[in-house]
PDB file of N, CA and C in Angstrom:
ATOM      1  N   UNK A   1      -7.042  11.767 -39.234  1.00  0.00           N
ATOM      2  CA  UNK A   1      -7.331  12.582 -38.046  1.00  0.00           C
ATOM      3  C   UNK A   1      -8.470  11.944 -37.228  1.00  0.00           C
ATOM      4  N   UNK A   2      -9.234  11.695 -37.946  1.00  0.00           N
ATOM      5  CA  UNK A   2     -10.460  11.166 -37.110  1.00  0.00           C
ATOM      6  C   UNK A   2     -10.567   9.800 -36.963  1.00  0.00           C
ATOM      7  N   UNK A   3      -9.483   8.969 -37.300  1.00  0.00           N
ATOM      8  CA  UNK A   3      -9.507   7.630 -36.794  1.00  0.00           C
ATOM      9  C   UNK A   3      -8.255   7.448 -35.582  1.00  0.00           C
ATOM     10  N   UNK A   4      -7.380   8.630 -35.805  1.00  0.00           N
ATOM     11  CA  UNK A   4      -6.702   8.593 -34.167  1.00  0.00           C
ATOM     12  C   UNK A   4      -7.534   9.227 -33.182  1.00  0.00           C
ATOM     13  N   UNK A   5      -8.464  10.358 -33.727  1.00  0.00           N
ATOM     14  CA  UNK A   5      -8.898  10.439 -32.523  1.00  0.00           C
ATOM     15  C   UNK A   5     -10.195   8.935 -31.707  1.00  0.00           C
ATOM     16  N   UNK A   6     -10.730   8.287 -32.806  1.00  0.00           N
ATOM     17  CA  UNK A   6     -11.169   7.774 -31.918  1.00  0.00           C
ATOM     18  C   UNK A   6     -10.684   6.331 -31.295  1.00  0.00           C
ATOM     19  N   UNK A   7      -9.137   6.168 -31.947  1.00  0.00           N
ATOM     20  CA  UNK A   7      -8.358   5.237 -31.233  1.00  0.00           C
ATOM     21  C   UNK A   7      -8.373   5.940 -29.822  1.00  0.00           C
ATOM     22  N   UNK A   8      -7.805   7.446 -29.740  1.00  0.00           N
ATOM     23  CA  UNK A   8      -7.834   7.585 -28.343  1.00  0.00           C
ATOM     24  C   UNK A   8      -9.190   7.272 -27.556  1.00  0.00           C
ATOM     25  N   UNK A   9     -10.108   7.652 -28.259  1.00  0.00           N
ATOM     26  CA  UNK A   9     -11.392   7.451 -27.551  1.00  0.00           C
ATOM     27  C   UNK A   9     -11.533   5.984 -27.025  1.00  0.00           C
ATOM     28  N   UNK A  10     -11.174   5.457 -27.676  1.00  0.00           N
ATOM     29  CA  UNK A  10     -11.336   3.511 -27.118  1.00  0.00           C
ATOM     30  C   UNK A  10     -10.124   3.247 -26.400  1.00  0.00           C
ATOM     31  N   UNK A  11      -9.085   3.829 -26.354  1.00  0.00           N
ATOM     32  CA  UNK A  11      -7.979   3.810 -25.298  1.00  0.00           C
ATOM     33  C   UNK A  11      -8.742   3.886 -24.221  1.00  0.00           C
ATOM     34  N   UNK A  12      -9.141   5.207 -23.773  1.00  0.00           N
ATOM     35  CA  UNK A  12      -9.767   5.710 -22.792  1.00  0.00           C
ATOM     36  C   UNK A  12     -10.590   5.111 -21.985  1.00  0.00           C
ATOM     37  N   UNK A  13     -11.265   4.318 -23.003  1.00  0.00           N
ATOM     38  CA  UNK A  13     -12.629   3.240 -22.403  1.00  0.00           C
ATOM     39  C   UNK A  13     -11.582   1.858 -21.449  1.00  0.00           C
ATOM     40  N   UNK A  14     -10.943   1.791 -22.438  1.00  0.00           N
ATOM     41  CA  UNK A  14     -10.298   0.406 -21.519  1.00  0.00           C
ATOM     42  C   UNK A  14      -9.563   0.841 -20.576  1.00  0.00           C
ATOM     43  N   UNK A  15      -9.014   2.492 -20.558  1.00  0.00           N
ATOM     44  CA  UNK A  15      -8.154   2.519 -19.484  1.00  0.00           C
ATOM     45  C   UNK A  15      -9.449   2.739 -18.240  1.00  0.00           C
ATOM     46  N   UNK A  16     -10.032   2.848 -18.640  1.00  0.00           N
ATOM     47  CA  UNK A  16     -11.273   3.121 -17.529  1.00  0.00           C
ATOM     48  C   UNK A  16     -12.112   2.128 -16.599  1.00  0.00           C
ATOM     49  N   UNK A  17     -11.751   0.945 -16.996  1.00  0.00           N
ATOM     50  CA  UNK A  17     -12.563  -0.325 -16.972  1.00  0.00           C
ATOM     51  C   UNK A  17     -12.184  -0.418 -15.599  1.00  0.00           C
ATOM     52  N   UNK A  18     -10.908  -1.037 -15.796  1.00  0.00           N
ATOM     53  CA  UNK A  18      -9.897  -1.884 -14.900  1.00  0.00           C
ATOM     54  C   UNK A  18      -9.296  -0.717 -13.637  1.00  0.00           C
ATOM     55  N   UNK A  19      -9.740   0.506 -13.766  1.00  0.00           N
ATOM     56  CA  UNK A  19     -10.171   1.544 -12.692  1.00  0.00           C
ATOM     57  C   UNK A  19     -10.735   1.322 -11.389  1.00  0.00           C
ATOM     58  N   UNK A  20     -11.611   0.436 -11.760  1.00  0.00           N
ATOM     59  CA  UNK A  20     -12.621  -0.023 -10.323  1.00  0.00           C
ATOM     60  C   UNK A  20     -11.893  -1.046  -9.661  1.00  0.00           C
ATOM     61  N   UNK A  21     -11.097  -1.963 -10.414  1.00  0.00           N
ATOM     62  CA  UNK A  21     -10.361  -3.011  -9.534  1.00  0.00           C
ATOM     63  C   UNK A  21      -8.826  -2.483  -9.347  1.00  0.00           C
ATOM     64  N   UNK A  22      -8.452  -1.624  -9.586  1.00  0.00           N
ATOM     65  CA  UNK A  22      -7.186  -0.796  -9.110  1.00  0.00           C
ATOM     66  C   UNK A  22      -7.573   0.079  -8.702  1.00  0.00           C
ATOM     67  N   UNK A  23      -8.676   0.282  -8.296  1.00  0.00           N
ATOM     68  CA  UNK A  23      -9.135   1.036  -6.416  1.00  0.00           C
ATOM     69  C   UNK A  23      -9.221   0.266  -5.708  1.00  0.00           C
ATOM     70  N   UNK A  24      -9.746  -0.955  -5.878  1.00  0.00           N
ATOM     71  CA  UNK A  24     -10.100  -1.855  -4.807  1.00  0.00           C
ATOM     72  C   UNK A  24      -9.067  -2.288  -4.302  1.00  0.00           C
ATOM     73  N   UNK A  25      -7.541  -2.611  -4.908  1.00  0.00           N
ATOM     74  CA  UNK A  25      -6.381  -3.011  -4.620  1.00  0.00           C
ATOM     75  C   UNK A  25      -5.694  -1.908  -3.597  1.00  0.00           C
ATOM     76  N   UNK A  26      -6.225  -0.607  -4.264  1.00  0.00           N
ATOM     77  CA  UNK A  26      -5.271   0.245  -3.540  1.00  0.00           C
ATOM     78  C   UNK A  26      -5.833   0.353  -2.577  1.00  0.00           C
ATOM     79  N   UNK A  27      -7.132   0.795  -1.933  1.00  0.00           N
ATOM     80  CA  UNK A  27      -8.099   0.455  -1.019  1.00  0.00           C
ATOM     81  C   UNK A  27      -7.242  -0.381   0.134  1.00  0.00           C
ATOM     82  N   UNK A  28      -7.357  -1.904  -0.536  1.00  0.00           N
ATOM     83  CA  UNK A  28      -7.097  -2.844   0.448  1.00  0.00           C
ATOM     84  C   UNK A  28      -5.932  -2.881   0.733  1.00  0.00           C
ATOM     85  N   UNK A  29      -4.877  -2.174   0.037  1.00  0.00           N
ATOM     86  CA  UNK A  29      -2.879  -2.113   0.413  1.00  0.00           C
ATOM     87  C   UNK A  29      -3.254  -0.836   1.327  1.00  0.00           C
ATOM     88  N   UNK A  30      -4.334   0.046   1.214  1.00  0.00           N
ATOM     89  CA  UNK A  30      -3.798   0.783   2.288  1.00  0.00           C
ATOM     90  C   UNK A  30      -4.437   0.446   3.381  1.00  0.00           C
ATOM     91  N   UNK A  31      -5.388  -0.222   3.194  1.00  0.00           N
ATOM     92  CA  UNK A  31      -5.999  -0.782   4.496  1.00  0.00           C
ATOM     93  C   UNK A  31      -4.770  -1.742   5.239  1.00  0.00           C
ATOM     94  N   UNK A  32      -4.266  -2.122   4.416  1.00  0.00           N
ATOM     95  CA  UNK A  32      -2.721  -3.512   5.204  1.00  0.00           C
ATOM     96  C   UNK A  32      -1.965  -2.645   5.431  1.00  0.00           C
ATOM     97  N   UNK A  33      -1.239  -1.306   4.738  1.00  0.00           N
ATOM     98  CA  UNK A  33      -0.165  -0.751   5.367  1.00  0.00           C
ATOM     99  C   UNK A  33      -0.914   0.199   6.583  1.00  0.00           C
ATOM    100  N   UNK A  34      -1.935   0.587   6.511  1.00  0.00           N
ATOM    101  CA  UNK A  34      -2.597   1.087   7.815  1.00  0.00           C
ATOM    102  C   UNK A  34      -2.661  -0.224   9.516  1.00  0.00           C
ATOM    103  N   UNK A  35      -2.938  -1.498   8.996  1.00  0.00           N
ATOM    104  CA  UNK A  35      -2.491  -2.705   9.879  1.00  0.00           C
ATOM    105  C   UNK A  35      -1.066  -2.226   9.804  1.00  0.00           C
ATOM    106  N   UNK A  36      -0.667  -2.794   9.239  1.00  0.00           N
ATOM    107  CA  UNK A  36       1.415  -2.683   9.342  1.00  0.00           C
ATOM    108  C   UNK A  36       1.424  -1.781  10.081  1.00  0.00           C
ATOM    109  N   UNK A  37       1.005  -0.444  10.191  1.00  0.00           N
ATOM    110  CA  UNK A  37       1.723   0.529  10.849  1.00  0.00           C
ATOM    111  C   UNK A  37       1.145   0.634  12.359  1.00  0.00           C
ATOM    112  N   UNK A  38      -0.137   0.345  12.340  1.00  0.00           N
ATOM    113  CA  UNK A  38      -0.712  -0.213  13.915  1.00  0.00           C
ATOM    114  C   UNK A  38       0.012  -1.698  14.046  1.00  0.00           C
ATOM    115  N   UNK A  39       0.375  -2.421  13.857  1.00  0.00           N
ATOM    116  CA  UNK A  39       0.848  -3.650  14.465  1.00  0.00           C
ATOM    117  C   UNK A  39       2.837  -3.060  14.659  1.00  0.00           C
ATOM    118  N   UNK A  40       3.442  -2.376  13.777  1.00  0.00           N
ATOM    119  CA  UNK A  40       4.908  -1.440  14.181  1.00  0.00           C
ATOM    120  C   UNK A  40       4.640  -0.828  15.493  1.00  0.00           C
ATOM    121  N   UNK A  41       3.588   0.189  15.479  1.00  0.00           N
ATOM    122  CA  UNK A  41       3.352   0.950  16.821  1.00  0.00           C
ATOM    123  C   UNK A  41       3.744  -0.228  18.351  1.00  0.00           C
ATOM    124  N   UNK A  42       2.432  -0.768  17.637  1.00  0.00           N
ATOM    125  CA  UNK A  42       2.222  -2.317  19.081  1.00  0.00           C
ATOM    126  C   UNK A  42       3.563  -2.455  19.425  1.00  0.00           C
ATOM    127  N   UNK A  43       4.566  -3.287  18.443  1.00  0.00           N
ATOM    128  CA  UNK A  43       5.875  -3.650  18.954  1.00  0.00           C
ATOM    129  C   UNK A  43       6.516  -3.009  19.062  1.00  0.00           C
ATOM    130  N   UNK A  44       6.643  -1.092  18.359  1.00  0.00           N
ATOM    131  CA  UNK A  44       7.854  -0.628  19.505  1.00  0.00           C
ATOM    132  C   UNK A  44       7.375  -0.243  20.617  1.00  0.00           C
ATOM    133  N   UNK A  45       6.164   0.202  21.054  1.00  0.00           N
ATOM    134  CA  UNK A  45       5.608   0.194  22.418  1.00  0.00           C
ATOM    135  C   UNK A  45       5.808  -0.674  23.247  1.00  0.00           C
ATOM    136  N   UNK A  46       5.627  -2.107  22.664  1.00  0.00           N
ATOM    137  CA  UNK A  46       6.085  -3.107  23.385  1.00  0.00           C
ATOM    138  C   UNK A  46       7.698  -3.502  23.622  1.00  0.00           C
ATOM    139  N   UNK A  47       8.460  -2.921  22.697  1.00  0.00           N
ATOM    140  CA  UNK A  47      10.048  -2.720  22.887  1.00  0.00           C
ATOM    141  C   UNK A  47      10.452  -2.192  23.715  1.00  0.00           C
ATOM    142  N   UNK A  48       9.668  -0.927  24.282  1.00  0.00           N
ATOM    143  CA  UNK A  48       9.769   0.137  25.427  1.00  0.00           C
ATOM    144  C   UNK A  48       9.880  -0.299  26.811  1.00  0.00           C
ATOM    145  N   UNK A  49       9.146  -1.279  26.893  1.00  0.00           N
ATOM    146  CA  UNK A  49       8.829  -2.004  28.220  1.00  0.00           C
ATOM    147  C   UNK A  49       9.594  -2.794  28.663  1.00  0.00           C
ATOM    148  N   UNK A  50      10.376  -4.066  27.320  1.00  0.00           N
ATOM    149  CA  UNK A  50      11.292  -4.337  27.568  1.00  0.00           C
ATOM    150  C   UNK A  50      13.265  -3.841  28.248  1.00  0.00           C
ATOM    151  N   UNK A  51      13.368  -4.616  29.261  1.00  0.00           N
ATOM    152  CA  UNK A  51      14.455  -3.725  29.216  1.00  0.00           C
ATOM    153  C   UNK A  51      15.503  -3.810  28.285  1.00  0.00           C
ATOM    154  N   UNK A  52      15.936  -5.169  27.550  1.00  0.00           N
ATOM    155  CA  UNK A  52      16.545  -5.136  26.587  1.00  0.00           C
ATOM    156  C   UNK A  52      16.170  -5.948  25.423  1.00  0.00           C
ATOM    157  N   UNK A  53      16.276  -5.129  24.784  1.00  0.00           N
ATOM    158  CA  UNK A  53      15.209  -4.999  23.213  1.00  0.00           C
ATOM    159  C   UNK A  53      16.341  -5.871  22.376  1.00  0.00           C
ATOM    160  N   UNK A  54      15.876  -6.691  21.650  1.00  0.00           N
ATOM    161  CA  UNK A  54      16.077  -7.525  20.692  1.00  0.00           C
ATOM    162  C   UNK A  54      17.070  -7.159  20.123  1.00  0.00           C
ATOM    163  N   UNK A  55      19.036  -7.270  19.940  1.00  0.00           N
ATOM    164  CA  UNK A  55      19.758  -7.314  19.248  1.00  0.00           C
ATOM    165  C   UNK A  55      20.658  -5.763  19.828  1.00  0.00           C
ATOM    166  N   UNK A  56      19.965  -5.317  20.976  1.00  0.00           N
ATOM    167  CA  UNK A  56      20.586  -4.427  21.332  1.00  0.00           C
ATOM    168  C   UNK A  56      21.986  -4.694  21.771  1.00  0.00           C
ATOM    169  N   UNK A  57      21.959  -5.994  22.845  1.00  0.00           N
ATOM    170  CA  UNK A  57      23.209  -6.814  23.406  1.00  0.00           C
ATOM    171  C   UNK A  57      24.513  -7.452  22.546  1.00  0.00           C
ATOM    172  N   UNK A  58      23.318  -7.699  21.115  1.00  0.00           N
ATOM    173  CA  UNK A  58      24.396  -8.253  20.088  1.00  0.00           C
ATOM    174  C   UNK A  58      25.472  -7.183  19.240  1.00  0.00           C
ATOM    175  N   UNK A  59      24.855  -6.236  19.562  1.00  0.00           N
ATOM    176  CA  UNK A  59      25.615  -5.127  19.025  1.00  0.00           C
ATOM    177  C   UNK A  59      27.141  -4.530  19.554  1.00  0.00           C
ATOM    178  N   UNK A  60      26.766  -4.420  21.068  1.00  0.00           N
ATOM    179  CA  UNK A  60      27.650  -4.050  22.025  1.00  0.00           C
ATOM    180  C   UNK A  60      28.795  -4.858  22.055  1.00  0.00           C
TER     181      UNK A  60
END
């Protein structure tokens, strides 16, 4: 009993470690999908202006 519990206890520690650098990752992916989604905006705004938008013609 008391040597699983303190397997869990040292689980815990290591799952805890590597915590700070899988924030920092997620941090910085949402900082890029926050770019991605301002640089999407840019080009369909900029699609708008165009009168014919990229692959529209190829379709028809």
């Amino acid at each position: 009993m008391t040597s699983s519990k303190k397997s869990i206890i040292n689980s815990k520690k290591s799952i805890k470690r590597p915590l700070s650098d899988n924030d920092k990752q997620t941090r910085c992916e949402n900082r890029q999908m926050k770019h991605n989604k301002i640089a999407f905006e840019k080009q369909k705004s900029s699609n708008k202006h165009d009168p014919k938008p990229k692959g529209v013609h190829e379709d028809n």
